[in-house]
N, C-alpha and C. Protein backbone atom coordinates (compact mmCIF):
# COMPACT_ATOMS: atom_id res chain seq x y z
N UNK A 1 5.69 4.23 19.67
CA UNK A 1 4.24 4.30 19.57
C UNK A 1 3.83 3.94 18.15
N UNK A 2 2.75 3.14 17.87
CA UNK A 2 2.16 3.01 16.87
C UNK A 2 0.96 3.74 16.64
N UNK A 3 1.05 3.93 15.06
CA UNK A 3 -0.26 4.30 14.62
C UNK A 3 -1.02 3.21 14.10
N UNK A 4 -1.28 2.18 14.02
CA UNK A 4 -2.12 1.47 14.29
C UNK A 4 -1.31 -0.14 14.41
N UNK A 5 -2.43 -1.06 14.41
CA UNK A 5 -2.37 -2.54 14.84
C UNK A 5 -3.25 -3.32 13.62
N UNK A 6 -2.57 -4.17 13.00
CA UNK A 6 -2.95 -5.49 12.09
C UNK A 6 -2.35 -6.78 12.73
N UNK A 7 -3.95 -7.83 12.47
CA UNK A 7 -3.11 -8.73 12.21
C UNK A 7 -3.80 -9.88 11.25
N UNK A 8 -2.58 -9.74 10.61
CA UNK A 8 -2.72 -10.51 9.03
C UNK A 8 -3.58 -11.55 9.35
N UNK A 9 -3.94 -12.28 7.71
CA UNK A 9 -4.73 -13.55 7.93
C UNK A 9 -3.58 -14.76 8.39
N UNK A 10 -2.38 -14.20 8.54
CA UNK A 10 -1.66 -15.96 8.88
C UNK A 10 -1.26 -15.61 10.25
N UNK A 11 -1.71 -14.59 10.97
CA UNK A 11 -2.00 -14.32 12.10
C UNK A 11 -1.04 -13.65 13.09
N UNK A 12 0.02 -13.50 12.48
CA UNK A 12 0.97 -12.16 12.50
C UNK A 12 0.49 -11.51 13.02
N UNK A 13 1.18 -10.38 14.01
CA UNK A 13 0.49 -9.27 14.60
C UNK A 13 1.90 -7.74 13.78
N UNK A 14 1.11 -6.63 13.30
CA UNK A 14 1.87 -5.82 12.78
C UNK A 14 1.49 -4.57 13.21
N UNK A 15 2.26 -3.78 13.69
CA UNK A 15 2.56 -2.37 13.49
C UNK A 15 2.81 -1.61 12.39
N UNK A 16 1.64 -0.61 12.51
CA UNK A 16 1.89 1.05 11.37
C UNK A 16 3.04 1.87 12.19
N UNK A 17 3.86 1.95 11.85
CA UNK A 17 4.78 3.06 12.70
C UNK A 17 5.07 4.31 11.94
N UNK A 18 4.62 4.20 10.51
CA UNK A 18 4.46 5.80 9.54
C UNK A 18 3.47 5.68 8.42
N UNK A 19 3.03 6.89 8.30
CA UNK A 19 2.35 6.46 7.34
C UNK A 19 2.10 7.83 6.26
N UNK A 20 2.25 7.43 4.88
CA UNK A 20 1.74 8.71 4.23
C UNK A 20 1.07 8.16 3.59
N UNK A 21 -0.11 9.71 3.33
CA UNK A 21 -0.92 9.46 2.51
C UNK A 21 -1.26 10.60 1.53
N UNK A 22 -1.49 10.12 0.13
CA UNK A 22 -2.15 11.48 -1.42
C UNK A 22 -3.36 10.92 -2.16
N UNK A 23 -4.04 12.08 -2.10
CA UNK A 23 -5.08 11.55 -3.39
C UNK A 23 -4.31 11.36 -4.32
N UNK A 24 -5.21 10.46 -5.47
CA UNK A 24 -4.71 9.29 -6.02
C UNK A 24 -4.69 9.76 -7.31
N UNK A 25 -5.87 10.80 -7.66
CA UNK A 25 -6.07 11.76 -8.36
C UNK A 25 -5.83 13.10 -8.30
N UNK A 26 -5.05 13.55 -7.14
CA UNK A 26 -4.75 14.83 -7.29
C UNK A 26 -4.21 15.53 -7.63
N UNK A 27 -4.04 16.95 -8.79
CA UNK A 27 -3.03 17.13 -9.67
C UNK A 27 -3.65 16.74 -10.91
N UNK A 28 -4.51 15.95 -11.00
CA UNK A 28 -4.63 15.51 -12.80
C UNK A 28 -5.85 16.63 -13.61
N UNK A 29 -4.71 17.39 -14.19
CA UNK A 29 -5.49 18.49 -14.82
C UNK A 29 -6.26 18.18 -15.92
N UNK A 30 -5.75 16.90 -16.33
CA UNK A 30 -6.41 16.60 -18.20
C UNK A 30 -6.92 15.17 -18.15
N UNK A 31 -7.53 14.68 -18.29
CA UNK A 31 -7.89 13.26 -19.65
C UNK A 31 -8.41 12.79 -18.49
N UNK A 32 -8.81 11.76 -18.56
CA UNK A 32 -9.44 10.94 -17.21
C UNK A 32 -9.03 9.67 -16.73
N UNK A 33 -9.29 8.96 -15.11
CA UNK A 33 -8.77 8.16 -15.47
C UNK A 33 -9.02 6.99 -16.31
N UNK A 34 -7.91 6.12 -16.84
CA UNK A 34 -8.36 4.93 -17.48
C UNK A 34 -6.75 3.96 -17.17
N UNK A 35 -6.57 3.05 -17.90
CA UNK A 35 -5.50 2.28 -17.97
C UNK A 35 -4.46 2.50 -17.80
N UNK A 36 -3.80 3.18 -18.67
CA UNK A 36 -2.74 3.69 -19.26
C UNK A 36 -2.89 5.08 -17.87
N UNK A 37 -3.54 5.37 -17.23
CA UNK A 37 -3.15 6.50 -15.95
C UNK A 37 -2.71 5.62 -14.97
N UNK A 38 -3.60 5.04 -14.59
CA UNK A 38 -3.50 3.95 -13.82
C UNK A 38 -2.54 3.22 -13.49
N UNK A 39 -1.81 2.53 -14.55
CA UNK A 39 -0.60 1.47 -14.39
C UNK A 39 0.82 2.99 -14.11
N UNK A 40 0.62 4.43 -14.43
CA UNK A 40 1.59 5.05 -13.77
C UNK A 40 1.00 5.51 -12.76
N UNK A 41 0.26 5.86 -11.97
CA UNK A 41 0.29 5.86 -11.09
C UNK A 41 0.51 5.18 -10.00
N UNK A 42 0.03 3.57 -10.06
CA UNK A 42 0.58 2.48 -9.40
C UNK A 42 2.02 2.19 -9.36
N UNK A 43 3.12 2.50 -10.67
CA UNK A 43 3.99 2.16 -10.73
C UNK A 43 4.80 3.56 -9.99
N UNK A 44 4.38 4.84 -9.52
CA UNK A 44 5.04 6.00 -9.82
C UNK A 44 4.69 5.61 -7.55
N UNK A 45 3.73 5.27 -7.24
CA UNK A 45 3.95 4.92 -5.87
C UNK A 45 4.49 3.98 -5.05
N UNK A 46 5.03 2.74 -6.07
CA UNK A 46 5.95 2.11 -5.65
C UNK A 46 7.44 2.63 -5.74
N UNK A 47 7.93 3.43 -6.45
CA UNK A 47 9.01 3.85 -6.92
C UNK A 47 8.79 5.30 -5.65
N UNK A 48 8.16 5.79 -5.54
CA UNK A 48 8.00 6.70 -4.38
C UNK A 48 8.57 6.31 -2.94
N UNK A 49 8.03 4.72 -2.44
CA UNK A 49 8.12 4.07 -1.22
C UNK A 49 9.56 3.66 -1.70
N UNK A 50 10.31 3.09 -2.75
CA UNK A 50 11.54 2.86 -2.68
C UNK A 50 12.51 3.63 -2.68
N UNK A 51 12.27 4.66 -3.35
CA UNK A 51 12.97 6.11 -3.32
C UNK A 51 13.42 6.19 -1.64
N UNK A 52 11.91 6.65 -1.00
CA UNK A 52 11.96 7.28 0.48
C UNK A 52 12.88 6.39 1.52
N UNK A 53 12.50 4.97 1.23
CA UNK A 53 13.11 3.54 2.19
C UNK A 53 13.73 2.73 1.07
N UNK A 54 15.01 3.16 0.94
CA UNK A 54 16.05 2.23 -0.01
C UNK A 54 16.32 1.25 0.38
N UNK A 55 16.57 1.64 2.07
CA UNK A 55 17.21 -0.14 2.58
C UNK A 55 15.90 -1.06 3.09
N UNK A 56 14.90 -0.75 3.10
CA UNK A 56 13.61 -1.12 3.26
C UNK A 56 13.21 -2.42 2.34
N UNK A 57 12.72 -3.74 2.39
CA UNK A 57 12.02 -4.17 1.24
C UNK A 57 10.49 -3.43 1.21
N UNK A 58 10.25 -3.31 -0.01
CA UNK A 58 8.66 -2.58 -0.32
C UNK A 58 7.72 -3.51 -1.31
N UNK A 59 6.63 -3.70 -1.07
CA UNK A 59 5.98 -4.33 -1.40
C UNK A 59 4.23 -3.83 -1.98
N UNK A 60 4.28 -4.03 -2.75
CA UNK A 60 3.01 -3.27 -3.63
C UNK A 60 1.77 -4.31 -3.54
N UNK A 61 0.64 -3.54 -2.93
CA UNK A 61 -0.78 -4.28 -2.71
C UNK A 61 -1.13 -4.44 -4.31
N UNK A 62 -1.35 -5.12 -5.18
CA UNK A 62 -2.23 -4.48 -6.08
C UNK A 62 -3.51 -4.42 -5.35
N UNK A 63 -4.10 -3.09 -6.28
CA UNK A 63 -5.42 -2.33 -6.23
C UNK A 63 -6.42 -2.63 -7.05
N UNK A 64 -7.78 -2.76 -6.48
CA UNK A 64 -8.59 -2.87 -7.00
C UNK A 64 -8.99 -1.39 -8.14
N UNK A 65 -9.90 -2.78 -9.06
CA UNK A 65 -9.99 -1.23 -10.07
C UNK A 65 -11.16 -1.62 -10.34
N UNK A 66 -12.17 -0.49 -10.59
CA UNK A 66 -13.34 -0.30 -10.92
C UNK A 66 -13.80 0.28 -12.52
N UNK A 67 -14.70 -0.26 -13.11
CA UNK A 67 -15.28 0.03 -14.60
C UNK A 67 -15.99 0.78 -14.33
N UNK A 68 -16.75 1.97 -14.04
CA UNK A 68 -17.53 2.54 -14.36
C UNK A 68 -18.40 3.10 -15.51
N UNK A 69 -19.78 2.29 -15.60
CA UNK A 69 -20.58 2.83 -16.78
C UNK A 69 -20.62 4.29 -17.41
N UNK A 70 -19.09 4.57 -18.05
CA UNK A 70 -19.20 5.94 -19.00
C UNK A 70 -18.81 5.68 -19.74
N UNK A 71 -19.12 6.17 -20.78
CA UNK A 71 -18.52 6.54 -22.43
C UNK A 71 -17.11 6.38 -22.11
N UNK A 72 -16.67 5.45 -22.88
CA UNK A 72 -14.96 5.33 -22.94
C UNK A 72 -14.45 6.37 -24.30
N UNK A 73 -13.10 7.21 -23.75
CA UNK A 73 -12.66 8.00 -24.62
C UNK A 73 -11.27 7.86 -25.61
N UNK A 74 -10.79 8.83 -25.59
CA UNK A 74 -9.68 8.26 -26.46
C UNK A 74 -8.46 7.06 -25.87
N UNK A 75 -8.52 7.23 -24.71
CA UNK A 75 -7.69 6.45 -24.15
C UNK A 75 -8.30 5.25 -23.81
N UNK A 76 -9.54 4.73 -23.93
CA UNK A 76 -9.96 3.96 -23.63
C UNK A 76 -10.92 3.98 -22.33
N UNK A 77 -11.25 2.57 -22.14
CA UNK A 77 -12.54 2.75 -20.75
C UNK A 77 -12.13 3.54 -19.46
N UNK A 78 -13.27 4.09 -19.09
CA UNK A 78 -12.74 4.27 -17.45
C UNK A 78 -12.50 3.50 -16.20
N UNK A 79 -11.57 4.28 -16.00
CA UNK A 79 -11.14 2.74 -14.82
C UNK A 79 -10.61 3.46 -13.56
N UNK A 80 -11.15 3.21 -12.65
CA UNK A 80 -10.76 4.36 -11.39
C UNK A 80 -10.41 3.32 -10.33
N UNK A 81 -9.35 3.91 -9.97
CA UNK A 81 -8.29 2.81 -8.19
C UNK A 81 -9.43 4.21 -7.14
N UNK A 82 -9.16 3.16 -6.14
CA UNK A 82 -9.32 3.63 -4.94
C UNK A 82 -8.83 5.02 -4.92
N UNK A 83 -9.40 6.07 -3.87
CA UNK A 83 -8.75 7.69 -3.77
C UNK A 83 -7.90 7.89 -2.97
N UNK A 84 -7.45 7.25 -2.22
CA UNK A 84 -6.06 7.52 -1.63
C UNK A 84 -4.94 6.54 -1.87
N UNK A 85 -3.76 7.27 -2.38
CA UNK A 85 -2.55 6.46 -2.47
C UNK A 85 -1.91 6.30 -0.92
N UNK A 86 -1.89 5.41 -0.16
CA UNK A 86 -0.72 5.12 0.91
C UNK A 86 0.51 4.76 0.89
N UNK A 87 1.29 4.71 1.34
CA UNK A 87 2.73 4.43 1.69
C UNK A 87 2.81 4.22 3.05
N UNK A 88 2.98 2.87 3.95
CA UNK A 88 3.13 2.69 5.02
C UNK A 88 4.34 2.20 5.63
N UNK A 89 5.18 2.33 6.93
CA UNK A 89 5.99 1.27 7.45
C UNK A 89 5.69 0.49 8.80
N UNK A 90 6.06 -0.80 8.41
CA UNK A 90 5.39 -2.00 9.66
C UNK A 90 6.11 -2.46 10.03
N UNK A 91 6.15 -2.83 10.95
CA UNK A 91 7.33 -3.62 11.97
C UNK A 91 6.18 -4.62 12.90
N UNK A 92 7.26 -5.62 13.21
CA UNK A 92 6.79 -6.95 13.95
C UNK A 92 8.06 -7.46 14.80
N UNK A 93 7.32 -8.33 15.49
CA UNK A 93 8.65 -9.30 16.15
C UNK A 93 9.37 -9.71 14.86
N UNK A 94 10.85 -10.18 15.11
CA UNK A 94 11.67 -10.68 14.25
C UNK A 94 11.25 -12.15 13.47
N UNK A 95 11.63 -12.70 12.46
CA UNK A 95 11.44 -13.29 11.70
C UNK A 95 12.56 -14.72 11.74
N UNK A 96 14.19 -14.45 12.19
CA UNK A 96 15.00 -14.95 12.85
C UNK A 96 14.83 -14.77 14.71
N UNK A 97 14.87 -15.59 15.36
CA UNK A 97 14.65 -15.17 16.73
C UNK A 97 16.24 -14.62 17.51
N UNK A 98 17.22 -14.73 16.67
CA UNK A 98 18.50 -13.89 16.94
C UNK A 98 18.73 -12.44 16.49
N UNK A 99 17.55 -11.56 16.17
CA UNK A 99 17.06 -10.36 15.77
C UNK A 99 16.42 -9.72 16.54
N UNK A 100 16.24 -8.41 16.33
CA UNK A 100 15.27 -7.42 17.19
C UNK A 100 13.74 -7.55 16.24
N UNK A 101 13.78 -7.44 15.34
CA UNK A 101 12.54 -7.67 14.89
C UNK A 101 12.50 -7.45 13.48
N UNK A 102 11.17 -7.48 12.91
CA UNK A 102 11.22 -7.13 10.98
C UNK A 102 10.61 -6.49 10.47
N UNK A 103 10.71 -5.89 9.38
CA UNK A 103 10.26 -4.40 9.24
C UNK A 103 9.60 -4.64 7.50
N UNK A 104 8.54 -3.73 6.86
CA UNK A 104 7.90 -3.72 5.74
C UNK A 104 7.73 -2.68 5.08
N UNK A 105 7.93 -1.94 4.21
CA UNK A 105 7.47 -0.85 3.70
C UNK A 105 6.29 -1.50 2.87
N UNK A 106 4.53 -0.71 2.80
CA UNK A 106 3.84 -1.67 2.23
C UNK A 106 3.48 -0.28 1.47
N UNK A 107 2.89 -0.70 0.12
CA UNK A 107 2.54 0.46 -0.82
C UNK A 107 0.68 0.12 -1.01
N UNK A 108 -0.10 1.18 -0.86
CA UNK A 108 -1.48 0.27 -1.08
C UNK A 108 -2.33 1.46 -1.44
N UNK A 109 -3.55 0.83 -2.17
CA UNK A 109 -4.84 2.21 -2.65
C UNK A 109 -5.88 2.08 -1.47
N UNK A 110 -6.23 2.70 -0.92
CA UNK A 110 -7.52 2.41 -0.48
C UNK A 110 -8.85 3.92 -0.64
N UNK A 111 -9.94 3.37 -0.09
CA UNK A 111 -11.01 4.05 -0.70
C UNK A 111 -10.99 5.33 0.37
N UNK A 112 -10.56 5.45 1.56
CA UNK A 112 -10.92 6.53 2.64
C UNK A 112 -9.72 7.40 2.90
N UNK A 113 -9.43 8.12 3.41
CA UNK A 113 -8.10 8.28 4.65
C UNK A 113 -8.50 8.17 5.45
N UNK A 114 -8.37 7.04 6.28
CA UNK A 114 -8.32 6.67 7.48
C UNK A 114 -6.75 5.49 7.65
N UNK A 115 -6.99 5.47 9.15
CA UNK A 115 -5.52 4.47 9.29
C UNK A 115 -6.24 3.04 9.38
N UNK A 116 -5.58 2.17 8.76
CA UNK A 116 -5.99 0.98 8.68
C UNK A 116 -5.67 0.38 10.01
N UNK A 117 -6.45 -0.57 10.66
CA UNK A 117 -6.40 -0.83 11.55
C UNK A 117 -7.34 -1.74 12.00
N UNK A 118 -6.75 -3.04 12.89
CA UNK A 118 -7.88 -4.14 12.99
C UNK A 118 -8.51 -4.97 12.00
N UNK A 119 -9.83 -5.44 12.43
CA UNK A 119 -10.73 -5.74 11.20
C UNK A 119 -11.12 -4.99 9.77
N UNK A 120 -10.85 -3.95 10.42
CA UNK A 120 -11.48 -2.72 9.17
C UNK A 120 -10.48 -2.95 7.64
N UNK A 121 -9.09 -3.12 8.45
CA UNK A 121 -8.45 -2.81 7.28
C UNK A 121 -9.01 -3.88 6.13
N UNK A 122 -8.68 -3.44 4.82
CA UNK A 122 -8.51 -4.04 3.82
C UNK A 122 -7.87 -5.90 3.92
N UNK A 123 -8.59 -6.75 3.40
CA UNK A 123 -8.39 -7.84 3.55
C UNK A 123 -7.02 -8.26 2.74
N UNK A 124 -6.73 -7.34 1.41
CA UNK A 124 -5.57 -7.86 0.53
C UNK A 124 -4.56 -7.06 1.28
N UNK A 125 -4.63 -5.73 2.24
CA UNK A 125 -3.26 -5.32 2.87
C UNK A 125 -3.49 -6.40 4.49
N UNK A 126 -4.39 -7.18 4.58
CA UNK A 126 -4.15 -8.26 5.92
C UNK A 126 -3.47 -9.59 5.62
N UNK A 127 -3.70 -9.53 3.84
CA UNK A 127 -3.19 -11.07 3.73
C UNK A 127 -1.87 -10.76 3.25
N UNK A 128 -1.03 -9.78 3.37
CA UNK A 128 0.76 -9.40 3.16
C UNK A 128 1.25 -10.83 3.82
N UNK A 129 2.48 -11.65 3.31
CA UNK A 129 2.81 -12.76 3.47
C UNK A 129 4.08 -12.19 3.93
N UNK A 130 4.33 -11.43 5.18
CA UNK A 130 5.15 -11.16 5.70
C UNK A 130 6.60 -12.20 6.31
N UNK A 131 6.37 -13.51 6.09
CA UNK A 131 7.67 -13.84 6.32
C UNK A 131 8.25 -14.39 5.08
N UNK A 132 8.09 -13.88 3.66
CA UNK A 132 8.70 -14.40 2.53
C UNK A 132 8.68 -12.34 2.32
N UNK A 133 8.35 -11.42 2.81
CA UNK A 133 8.56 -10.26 2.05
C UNK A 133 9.45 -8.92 3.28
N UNK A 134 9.09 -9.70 4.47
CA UNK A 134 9.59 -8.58 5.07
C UNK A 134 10.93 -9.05 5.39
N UNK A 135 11.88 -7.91 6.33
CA UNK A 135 13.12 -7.99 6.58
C UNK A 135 13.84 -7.59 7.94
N UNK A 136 14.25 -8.61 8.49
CA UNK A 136 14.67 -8.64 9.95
C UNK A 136 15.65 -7.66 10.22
N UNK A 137 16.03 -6.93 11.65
CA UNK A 137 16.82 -5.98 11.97
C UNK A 137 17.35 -5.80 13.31
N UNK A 138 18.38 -5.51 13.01
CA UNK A 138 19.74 -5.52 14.74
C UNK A 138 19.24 -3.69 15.37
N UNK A 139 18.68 -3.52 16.11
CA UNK A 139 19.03 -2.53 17.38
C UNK A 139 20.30 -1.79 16.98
């Protein structure tokens, strides 16, 4: 069973078959975000999805980032990602047709918790170039 259905812009059809999800900010007791939070947190959820799925290839959406008009502080401007960190896994028909099929771990920010799915989803997690990133698999 899937938790949800994509299909990319090169017209791929993909399966969610897990999915986690954390605020993106949750836990941050001090400073705010800006840059320098930012690039670890992005880097600390790809290393999360590879950790969990070693034999997995994983693949990182970059995230949009937003300036917001405030006073920049010691660390510099504010800069806020999307509020939920995801970690997903996708599967499709195979990629070799002597395979069972191919599989994705995808890492991505988005603004809701909800499951991506259809049109709705995010256009940069629809345009994943799944036959140069994902990885075929035997039953």
């Amino acid at each position: 069973m899937s938790l949800g259905h994509l299909v990319l812009s090169s017209g791929r059809s993909i399966r969610l078959t897990e999915l986690r999800m954390s605020s993106t900010y949750g836990g941050m007791l001090e400073g705010y975000p800006c840059k320098r939070i930012n690039d670890l947190k992005v880097d600390w959820l790809q290393r999360q999805a590879e950790r969990k799925f070693p034999s997995t290839p994983v693949h990182l959406v970059p995230p949009s980032r937003e300036y917001p008009d405030e006073t920049a502080g010691a660390f510099g401007p504010v800069e806020v990602l999307p509020s939920v960190a995801c970690v997903g896994v996708f599967n499709s028909t195979a990629l070799d047709p002597a395979m069972d099929g191919s599989t994705l771990v995808v890492a991505w920010f988005q603004p809701a918790p909800a499951v991506p799915a259809g049109e709705d989803a995010d256009l940069a997690l629809r345009s994943i170039r799944w036959e140069e990133l994902a990885q075929d698999y035997e039953l």
